[in-house]
PDB file of N, CA and C in Angstrom:
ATOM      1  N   UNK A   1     -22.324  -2.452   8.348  1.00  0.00           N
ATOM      2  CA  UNK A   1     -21.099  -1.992   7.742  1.00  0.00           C
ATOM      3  C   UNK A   1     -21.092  -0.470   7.697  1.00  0.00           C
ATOM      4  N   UNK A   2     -20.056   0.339   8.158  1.00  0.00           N
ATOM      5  CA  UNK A   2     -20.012   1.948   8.158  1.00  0.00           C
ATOM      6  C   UNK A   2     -18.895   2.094   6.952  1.00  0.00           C
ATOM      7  N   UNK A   3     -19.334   3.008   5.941  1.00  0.00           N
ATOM      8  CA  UNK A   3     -19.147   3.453   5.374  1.00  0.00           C
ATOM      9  C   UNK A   3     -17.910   4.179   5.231  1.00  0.00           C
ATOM     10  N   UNK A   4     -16.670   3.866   5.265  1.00  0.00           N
ATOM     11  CA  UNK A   4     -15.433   4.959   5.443  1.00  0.00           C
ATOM     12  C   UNK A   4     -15.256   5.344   4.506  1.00  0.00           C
ATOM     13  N   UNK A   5     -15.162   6.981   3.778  1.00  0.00           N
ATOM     14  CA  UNK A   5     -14.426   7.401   2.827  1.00  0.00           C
ATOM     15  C   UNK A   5     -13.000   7.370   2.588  1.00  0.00           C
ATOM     16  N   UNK A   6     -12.241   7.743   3.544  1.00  0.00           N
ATOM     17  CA  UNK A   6     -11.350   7.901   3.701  1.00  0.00           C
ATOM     18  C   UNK A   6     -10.352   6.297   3.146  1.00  0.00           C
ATOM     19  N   UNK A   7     -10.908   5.117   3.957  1.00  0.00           N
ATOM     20  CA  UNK A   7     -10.522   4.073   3.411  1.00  0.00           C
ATOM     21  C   UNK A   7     -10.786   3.666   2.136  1.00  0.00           C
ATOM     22  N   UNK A   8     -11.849   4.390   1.529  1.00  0.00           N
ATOM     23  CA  UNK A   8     -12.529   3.924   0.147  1.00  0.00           C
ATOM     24  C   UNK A   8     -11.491   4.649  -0.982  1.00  0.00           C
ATOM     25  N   UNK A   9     -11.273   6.049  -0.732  1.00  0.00           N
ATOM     26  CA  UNK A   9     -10.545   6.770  -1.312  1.00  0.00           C
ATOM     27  C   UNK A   9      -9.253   5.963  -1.630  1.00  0.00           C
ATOM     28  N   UNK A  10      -8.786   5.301  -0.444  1.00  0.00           N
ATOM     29  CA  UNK A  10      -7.278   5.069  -0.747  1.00  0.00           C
ATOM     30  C   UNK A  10      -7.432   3.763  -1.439  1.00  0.00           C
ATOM     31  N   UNK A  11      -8.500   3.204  -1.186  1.00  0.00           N
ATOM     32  CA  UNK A  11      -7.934   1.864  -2.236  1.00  0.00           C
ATOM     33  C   UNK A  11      -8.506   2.631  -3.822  1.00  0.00           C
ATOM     34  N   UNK A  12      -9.035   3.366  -4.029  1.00  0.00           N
ATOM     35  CA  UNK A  12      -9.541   3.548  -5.092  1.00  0.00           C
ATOM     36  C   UNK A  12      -8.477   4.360  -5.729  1.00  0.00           C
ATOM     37  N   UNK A  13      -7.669   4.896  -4.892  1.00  0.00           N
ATOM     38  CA  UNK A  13      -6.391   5.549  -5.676  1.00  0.00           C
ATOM     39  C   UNK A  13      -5.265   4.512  -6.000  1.00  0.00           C
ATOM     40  N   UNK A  14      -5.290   3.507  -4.965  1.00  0.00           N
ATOM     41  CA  UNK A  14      -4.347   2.279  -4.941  1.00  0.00           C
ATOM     42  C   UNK A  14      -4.609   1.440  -6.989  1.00  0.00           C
ATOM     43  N   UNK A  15      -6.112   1.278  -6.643  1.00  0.00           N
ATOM     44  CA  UNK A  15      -6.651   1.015  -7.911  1.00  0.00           C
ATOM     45  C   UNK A  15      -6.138   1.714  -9.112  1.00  0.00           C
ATOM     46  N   UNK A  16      -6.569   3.080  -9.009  1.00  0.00           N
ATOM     47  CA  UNK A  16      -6.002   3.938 -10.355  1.00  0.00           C
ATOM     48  C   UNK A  16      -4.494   3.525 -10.506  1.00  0.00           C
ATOM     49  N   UNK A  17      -3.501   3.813  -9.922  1.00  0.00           N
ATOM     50  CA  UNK A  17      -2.199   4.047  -9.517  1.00  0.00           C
ATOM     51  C   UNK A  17      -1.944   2.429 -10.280  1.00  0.00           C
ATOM     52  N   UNK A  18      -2.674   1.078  -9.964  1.00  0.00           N
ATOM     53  CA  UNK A  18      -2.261  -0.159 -10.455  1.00  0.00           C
ATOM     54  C   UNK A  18      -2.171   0.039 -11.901  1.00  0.00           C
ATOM     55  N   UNK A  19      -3.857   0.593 -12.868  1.00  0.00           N
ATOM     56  CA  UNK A  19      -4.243   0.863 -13.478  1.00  0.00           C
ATOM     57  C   UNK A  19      -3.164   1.289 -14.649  1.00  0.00           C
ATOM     58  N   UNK A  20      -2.692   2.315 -14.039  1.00  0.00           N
ATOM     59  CA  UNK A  20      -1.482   3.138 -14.518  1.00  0.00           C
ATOM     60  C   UNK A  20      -0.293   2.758 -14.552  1.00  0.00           C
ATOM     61  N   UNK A  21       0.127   2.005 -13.506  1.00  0.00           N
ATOM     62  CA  UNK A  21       1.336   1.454 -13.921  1.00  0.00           C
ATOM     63  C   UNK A  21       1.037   0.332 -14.152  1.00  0.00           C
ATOM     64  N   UNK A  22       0.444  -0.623 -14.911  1.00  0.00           N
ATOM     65  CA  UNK A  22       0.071  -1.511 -15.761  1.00  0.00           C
ATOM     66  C   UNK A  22      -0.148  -1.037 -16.887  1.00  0.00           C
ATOM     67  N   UNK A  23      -0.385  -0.069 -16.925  1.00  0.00           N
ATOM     68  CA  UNK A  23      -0.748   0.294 -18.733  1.00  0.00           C
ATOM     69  C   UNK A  23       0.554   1.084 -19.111  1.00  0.00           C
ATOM     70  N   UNK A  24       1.563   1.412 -18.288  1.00  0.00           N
ATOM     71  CA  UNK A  24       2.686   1.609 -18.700  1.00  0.00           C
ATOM     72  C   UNK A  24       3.366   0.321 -18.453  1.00  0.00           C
ATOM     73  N   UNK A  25       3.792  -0.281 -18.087  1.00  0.00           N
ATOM     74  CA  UNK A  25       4.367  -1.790 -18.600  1.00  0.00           C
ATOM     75  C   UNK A  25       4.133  -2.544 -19.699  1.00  0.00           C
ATOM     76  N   UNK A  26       2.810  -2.373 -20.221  1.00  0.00           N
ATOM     77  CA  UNK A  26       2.375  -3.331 -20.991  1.00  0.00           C
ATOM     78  C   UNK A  26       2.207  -2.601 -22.479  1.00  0.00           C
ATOM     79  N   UNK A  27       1.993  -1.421 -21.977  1.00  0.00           N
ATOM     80  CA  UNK A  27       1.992  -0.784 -23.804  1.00  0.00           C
ATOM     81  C   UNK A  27       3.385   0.455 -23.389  1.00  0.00           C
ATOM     82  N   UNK A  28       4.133   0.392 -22.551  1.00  0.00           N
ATOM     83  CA  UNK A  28       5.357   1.231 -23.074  1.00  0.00           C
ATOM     84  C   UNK A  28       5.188   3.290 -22.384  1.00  0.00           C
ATOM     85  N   UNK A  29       4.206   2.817 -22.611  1.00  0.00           N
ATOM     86  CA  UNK A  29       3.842   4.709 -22.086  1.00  0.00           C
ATOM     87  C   UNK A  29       2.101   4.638 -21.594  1.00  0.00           C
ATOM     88  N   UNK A  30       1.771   5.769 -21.523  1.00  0.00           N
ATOM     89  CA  UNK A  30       0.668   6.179 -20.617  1.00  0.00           C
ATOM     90  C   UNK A  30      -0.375   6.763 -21.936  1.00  0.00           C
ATOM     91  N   UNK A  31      -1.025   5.931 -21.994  1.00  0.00           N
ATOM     92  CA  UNK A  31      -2.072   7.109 -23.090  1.00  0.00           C
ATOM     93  C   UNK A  31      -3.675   6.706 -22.763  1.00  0.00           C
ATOM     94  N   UNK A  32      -4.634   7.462 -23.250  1.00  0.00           N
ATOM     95  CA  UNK A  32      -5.533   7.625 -22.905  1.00  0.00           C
ATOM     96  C   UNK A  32      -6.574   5.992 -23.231  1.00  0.00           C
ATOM     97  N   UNK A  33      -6.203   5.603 -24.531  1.00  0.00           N
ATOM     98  CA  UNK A  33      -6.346   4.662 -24.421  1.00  0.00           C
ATOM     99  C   UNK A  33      -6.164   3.675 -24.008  1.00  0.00           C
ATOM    100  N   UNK A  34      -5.045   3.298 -23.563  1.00  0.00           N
ATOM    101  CA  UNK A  34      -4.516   1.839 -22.773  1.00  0.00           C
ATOM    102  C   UNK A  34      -4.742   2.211 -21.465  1.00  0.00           C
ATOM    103  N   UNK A  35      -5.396   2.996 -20.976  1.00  0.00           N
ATOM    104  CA  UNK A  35      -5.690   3.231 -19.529  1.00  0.00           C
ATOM    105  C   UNK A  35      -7.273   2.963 -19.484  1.00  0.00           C
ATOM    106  N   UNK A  36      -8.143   3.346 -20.790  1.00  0.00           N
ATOM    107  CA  UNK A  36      -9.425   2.927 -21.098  1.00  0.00           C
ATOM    108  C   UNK A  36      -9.314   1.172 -21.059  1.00  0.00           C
ATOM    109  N   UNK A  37      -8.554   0.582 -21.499  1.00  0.00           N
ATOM    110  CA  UNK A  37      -8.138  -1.098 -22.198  1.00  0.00           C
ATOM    111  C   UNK A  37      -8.037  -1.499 -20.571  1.00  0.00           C
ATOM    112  N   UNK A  38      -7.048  -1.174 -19.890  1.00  0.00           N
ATOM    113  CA  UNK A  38      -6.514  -1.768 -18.773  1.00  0.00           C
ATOM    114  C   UNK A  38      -7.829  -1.414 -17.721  1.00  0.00           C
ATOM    115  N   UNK A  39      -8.407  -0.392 -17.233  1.00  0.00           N
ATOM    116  CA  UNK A  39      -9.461  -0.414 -16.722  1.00  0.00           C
ATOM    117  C   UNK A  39     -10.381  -1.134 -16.804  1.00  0.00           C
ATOM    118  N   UNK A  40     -11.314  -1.277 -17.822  1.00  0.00           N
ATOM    119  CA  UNK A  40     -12.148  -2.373 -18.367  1.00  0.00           C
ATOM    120  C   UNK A  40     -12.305  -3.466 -17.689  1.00  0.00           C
ATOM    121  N   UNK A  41     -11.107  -4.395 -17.665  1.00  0.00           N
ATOM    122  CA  UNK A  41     -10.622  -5.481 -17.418  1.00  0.00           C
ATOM    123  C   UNK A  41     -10.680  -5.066 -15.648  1.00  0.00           C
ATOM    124  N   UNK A  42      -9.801  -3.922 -15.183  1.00  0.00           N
ATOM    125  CA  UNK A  42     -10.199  -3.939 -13.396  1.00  0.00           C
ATOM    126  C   UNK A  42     -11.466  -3.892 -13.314  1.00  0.00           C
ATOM    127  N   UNK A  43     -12.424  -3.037 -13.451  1.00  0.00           N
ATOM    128  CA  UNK A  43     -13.532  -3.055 -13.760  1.00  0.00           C
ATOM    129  C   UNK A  43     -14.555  -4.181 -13.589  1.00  0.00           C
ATOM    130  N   UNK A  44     -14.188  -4.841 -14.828  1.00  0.00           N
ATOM    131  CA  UNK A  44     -15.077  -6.219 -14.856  1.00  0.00           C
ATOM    132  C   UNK A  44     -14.393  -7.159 -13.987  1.00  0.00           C
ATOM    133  N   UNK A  45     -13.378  -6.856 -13.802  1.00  0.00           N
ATOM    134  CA  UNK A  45     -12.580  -8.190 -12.302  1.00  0.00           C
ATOM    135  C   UNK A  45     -13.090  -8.172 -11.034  1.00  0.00           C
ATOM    136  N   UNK A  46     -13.864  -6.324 -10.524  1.00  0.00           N
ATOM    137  CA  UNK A  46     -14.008  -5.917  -9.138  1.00  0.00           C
ATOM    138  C   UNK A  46     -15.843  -6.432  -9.190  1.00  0.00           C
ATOM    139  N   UNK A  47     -15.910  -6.061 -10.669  1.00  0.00           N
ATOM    140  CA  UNK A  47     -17.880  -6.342 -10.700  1.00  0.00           C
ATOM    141  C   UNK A  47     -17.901  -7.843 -10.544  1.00  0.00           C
ATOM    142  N   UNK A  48     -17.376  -8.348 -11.011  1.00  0.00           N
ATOM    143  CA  UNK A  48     -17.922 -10.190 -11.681  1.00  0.00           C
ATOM    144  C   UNK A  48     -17.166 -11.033 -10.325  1.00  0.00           C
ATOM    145  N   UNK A  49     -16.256 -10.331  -9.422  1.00  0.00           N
ATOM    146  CA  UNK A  49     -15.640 -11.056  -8.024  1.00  0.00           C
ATOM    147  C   UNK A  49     -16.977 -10.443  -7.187  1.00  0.00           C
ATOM    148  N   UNK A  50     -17.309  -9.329  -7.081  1.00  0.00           N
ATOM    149  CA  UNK A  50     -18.390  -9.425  -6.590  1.00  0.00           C
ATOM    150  C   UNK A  50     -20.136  -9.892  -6.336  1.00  0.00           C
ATOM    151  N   UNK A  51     -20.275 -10.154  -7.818  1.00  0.00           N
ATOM    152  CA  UNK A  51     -21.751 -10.643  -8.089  1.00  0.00           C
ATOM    153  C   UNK A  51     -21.512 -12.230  -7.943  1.00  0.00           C
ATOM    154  N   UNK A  52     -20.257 -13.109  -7.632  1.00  0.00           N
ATOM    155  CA  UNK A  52     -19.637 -13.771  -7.632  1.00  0.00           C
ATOM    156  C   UNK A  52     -20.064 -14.197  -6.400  1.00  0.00           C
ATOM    157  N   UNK A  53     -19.386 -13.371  -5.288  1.00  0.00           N
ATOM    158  CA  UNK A  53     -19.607 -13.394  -3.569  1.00  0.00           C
ATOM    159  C   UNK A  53     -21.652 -13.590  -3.386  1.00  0.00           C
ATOM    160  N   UNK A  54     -22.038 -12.279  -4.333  1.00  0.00           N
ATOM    161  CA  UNK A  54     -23.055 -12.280  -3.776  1.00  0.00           C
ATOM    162  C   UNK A  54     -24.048 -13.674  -4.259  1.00  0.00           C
ATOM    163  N   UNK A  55     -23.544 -14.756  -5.284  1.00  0.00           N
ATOM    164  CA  UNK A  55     -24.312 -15.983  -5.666  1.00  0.00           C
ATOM    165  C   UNK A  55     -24.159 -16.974  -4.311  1.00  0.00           C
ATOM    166  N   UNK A  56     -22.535 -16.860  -4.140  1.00  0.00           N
ATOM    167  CA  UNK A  56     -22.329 -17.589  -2.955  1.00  0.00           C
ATOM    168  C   UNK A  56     -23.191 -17.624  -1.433  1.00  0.00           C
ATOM    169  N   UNK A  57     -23.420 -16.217  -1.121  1.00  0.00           N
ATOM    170  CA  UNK A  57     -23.755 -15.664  -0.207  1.00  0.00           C
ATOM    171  C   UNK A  57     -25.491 -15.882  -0.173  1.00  0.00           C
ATOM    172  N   UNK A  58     -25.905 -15.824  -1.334  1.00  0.00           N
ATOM    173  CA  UNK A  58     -27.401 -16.204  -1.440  1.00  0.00           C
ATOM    174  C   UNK A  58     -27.820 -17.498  -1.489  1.00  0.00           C
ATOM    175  N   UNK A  59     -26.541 -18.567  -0.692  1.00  0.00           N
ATOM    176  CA  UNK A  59     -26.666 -19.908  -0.648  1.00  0.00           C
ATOM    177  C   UNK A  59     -27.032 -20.659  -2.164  1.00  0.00           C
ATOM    178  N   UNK A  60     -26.582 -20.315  -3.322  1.00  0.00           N
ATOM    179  CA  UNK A  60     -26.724 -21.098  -4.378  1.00  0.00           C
ATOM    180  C   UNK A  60     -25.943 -22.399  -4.545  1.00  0.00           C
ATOM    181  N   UNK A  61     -25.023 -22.121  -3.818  1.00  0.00           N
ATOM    182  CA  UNK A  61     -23.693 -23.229  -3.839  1.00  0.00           C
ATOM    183  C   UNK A  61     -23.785 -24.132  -2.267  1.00  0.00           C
ATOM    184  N   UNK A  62     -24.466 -23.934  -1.528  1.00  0.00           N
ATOM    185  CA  UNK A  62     -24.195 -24.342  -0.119  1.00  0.00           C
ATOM    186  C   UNK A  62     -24.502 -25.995  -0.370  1.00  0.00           C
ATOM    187  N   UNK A  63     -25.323 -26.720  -1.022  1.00  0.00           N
ATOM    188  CA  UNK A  63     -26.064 -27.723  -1.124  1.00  0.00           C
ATOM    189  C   UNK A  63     -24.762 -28.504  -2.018  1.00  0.00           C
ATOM    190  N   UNK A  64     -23.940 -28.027  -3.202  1.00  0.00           N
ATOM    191  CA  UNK A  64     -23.043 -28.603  -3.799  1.00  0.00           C
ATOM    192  C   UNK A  64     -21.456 -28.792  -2.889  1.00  0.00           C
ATOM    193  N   UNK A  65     -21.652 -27.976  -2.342  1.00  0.00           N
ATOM    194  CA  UNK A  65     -20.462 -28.051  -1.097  1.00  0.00           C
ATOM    195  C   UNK A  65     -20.562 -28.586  -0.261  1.00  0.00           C
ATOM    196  N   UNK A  66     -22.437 -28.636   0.806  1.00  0.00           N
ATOM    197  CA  UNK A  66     -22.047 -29.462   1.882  1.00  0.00           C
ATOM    198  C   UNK A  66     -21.537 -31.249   1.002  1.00  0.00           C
ATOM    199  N   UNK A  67     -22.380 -31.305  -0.294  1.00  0.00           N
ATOM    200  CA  UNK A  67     -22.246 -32.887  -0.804  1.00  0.00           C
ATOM    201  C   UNK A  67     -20.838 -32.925  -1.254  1.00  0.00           C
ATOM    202  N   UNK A  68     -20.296 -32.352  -1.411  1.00  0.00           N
ATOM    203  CA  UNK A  68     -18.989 -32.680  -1.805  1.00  0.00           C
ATOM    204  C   UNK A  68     -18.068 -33.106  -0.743  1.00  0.00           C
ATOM    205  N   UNK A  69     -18.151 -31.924   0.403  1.00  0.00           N
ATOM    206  CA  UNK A  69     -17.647 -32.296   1.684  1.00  0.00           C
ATOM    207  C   UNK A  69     -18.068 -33.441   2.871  1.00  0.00           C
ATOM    208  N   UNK A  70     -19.098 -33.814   2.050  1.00  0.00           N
ATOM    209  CA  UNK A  70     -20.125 -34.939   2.973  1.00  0.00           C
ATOM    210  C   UNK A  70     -19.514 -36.320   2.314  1.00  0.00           C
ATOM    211  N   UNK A  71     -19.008 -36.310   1.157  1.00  0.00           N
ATOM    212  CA  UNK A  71     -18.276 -37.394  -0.037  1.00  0.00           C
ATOM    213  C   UNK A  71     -17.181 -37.325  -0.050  1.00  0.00           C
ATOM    214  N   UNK A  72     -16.250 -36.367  -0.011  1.00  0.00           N
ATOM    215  CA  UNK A  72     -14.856 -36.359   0.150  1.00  0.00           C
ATOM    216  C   UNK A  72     -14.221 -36.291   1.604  1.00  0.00           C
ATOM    217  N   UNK A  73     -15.156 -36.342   2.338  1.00  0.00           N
ATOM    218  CA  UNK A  73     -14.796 -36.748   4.174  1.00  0.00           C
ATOM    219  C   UNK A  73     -14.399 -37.970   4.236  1.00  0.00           C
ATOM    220  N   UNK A  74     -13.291 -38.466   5.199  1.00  0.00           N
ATOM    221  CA  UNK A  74     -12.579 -39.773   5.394  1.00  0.00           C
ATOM    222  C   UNK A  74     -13.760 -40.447   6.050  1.00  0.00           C
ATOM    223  N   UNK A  75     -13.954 -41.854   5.940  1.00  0.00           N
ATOM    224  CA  UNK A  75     -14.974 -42.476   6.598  1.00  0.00           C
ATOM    225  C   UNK A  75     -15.346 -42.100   8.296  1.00  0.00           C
ATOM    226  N   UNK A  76     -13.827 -42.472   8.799  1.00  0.00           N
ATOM    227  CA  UNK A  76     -14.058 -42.143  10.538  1.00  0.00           C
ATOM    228  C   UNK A  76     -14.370 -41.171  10.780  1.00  0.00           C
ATOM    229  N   UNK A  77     -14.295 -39.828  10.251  1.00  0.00           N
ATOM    230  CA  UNK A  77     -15.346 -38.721  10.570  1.00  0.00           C
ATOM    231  C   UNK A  77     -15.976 -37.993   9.837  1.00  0.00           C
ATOM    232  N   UNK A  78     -16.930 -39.157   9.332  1.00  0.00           N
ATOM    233  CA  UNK A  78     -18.193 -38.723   8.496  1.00  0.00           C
ATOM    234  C   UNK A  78     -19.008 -38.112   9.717  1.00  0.00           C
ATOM    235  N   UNK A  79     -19.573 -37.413   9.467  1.00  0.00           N
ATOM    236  CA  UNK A  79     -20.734 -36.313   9.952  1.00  0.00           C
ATOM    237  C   UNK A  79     -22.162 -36.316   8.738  1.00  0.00           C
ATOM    238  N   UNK A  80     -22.831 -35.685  10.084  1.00  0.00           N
ATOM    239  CA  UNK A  80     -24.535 -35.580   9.336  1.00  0.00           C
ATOM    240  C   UNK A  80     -24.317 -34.340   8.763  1.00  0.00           C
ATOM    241  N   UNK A  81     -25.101 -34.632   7.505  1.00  0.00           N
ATOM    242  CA  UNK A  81     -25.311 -33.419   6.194  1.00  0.00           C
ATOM    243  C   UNK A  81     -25.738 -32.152   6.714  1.00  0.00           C
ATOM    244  N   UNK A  82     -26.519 -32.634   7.969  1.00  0.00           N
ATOM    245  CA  UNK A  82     -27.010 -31.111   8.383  1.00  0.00           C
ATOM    246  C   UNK A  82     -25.758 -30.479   8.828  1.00  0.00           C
ATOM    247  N   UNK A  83     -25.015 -31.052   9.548  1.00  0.00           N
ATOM    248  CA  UNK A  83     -23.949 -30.743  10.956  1.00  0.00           C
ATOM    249  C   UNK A  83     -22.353 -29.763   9.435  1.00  0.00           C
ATOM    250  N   UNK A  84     -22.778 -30.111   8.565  1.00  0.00           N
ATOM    251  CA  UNK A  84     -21.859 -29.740   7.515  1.00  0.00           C
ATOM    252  C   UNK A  84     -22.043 -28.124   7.368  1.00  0.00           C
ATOM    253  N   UNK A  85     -21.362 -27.354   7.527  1.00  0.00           N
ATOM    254  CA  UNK A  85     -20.974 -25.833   7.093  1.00  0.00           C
ATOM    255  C   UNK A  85     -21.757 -25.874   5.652  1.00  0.00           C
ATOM    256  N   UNK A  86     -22.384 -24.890   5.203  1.00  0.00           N
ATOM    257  CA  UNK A  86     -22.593 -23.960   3.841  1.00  0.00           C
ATOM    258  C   UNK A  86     -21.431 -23.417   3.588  1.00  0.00           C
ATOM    259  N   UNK A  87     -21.489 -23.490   1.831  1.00  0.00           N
ATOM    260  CA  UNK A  87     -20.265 -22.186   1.810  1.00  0.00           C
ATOM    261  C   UNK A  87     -20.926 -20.836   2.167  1.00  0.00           C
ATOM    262  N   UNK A  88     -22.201 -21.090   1.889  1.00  0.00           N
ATOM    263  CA  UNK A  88     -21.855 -19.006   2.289  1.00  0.00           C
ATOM    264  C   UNK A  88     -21.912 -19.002   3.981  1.00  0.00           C
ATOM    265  N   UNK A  89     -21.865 -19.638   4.454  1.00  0.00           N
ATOM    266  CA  UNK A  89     -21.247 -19.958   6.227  1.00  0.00           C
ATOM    267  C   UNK A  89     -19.724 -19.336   6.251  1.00  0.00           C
ATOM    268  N   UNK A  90     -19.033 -20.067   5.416  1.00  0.00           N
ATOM    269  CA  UNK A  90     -17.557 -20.223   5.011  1.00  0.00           C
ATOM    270  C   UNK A  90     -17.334 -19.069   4.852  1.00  0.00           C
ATOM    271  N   UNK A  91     -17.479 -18.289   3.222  1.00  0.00           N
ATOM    272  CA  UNK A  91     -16.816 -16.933   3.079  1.00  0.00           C
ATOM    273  C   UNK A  91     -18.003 -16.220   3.436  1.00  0.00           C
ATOM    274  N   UNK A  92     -17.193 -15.391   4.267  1.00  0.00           N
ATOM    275  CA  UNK A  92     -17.847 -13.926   4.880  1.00  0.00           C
ATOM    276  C   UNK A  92     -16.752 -12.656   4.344  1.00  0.00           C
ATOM    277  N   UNK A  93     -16.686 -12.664   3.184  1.00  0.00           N
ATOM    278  CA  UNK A  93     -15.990 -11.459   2.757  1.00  0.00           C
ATOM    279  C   UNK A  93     -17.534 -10.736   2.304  1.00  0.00           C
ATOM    280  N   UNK A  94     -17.487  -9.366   2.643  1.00  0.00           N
ATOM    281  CA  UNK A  94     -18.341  -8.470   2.085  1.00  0.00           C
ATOM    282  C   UNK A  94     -18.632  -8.160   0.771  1.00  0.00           C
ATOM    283  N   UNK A  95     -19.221  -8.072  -0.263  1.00  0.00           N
ATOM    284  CA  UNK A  95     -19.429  -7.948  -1.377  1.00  0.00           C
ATOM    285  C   UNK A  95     -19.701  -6.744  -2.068  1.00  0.00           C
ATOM    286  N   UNK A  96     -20.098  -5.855  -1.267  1.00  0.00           N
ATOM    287  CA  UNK A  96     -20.715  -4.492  -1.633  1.00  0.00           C
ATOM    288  C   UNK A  96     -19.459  -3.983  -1.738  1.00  0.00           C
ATOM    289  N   UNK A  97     -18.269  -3.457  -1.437  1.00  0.00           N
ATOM    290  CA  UNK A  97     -17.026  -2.745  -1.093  1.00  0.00           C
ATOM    291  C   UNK A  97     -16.304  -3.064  -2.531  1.00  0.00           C
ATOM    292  N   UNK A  98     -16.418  -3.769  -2.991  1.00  0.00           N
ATOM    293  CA  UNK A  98     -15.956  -4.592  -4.296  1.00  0.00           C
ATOM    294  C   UNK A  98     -16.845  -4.110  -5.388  1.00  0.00           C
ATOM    295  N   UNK A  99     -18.060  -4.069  -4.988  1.00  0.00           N
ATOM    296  CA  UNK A  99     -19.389  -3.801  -6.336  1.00  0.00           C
ATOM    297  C   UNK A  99     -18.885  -2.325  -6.428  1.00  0.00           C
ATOM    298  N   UNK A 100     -18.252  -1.367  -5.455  1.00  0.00           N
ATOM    299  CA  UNK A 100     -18.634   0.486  -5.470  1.00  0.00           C
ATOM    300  C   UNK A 100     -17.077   0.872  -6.184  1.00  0.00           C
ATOM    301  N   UNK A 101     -16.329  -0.176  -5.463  1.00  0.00           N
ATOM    302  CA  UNK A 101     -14.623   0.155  -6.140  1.00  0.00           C
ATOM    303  C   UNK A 101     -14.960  -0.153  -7.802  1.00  0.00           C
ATOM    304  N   UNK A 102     -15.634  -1.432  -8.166  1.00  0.00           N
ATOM    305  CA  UNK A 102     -16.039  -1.405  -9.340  1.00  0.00           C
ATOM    306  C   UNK A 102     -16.461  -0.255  -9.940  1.00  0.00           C
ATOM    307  N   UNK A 103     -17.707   0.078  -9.624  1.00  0.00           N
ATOM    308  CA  UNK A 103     -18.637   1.458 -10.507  1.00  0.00           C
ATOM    309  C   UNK A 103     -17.607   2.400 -10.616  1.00  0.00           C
ATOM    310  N   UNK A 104     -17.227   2.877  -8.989  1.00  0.00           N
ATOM    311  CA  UNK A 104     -16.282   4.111  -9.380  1.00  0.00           C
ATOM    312  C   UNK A 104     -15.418   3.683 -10.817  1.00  0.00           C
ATOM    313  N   UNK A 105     -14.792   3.145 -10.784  1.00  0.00           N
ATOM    314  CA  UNK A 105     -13.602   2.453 -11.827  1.00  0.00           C
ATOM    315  C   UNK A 105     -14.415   2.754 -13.138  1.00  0.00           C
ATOM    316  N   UNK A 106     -15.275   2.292 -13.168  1.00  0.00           N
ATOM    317  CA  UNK A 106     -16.406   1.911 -14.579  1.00  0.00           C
ATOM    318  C   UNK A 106     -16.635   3.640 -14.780  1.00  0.00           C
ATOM    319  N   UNK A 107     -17.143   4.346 -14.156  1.00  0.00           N
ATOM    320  CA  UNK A 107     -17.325   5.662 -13.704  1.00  0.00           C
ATOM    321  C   UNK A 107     -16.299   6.262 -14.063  1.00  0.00           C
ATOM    322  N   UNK A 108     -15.553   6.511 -13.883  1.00  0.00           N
ATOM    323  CA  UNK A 108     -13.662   7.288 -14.321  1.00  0.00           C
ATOM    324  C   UNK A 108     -13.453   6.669 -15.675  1.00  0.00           C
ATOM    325  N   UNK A 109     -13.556   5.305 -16.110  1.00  0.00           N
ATOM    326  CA  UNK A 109     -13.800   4.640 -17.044  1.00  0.00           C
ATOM    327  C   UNK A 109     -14.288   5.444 -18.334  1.00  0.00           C
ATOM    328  N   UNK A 110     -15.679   5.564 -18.134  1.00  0.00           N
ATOM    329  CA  UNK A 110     -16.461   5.757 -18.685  1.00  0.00           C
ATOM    330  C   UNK A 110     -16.101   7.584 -18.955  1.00  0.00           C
ATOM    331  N   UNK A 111     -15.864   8.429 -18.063  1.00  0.00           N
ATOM    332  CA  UNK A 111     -14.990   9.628 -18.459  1.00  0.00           C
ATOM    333  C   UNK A 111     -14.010  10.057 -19.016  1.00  0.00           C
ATOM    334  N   UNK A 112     -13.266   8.889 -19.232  1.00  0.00           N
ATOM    335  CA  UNK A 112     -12.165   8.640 -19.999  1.00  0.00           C
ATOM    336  C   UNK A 112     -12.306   8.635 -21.490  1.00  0.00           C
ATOM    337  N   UNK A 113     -13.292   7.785 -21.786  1.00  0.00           N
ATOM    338  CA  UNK A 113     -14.287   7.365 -23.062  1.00  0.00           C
ATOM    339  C   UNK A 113     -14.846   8.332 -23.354  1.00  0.00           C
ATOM    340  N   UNK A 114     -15.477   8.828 -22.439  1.00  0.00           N
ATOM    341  CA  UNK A 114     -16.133  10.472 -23.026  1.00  0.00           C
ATOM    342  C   UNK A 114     -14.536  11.544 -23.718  1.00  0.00           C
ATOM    343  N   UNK A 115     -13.979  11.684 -23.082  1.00  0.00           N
ATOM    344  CA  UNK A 115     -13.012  12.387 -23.125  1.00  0.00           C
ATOM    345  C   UNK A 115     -12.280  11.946 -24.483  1.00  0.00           C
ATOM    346  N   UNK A 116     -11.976  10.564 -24.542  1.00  0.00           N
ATOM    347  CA  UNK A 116     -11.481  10.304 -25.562  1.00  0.00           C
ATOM    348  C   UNK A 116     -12.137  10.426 -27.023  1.00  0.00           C
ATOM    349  N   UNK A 117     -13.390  10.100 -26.930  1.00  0.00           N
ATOM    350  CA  UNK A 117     -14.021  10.678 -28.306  1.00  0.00           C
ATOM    351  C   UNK A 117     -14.804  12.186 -28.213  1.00  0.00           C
ATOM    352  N   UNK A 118     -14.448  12.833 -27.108  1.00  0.00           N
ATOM    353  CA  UNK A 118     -14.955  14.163 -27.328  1.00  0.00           C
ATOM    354  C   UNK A 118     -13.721  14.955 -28.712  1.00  0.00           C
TER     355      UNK A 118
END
């Protein structure tokens, strides 16, 4: 995976920009706090979708999926357990890109918090 700033930048502004106009919808105006409140929540959505991917991906789930799909297959094309996909076969979304949009977030976050009780 190569590293683009340039692409990282823009979703991470895409991010703020949600951030912001969510915390003006929902509390009425823009203040330092409801941008601390509404972050949080992106934050822990970008961390916990990612540590999420990475359980999947470390085959924790592959064994409950092939049996499910090995049991909920129509009789005429039952297949061997081996011949059955893993989920982490299945999703190949990257996980790391999600963990860094997180920190940053948590990171600006967390400056915010400084700022606010400085």
């Amino acid at each position: 995976m190569k590293f683009n700033l340039k692409k990282n930048l823009i979703i991470i502004s895409i991010t703020q920009l949600v951030i912001v106009m969510i915390s003006f919808i929902s509390h009425h105006n823009i203040t330092l706090n409801s941008y601390i409140d509404i972050s949080f929540f992106v934050t822990a959505g970008y961390i916990l979708l990612s540590l999420l991917l990475f359980t999947i991906h470390s085959g924790f789930y592959d064994v409950m999926s092939k049996s499910f799909n090995h049991v909920l297959s129509r009789r005429e094309e039952k297949r061997r357990f081996e011949d059955i996909p893993g989920l982490s076969e299945l999703i190949t979304i990257n996980e790391k890109p999600l963990l860094l949009h997180g920190l940053i977030t948590g990171l600006l976050m967390g400056a915010a918090l400084i700022a606010y009780y400085a």
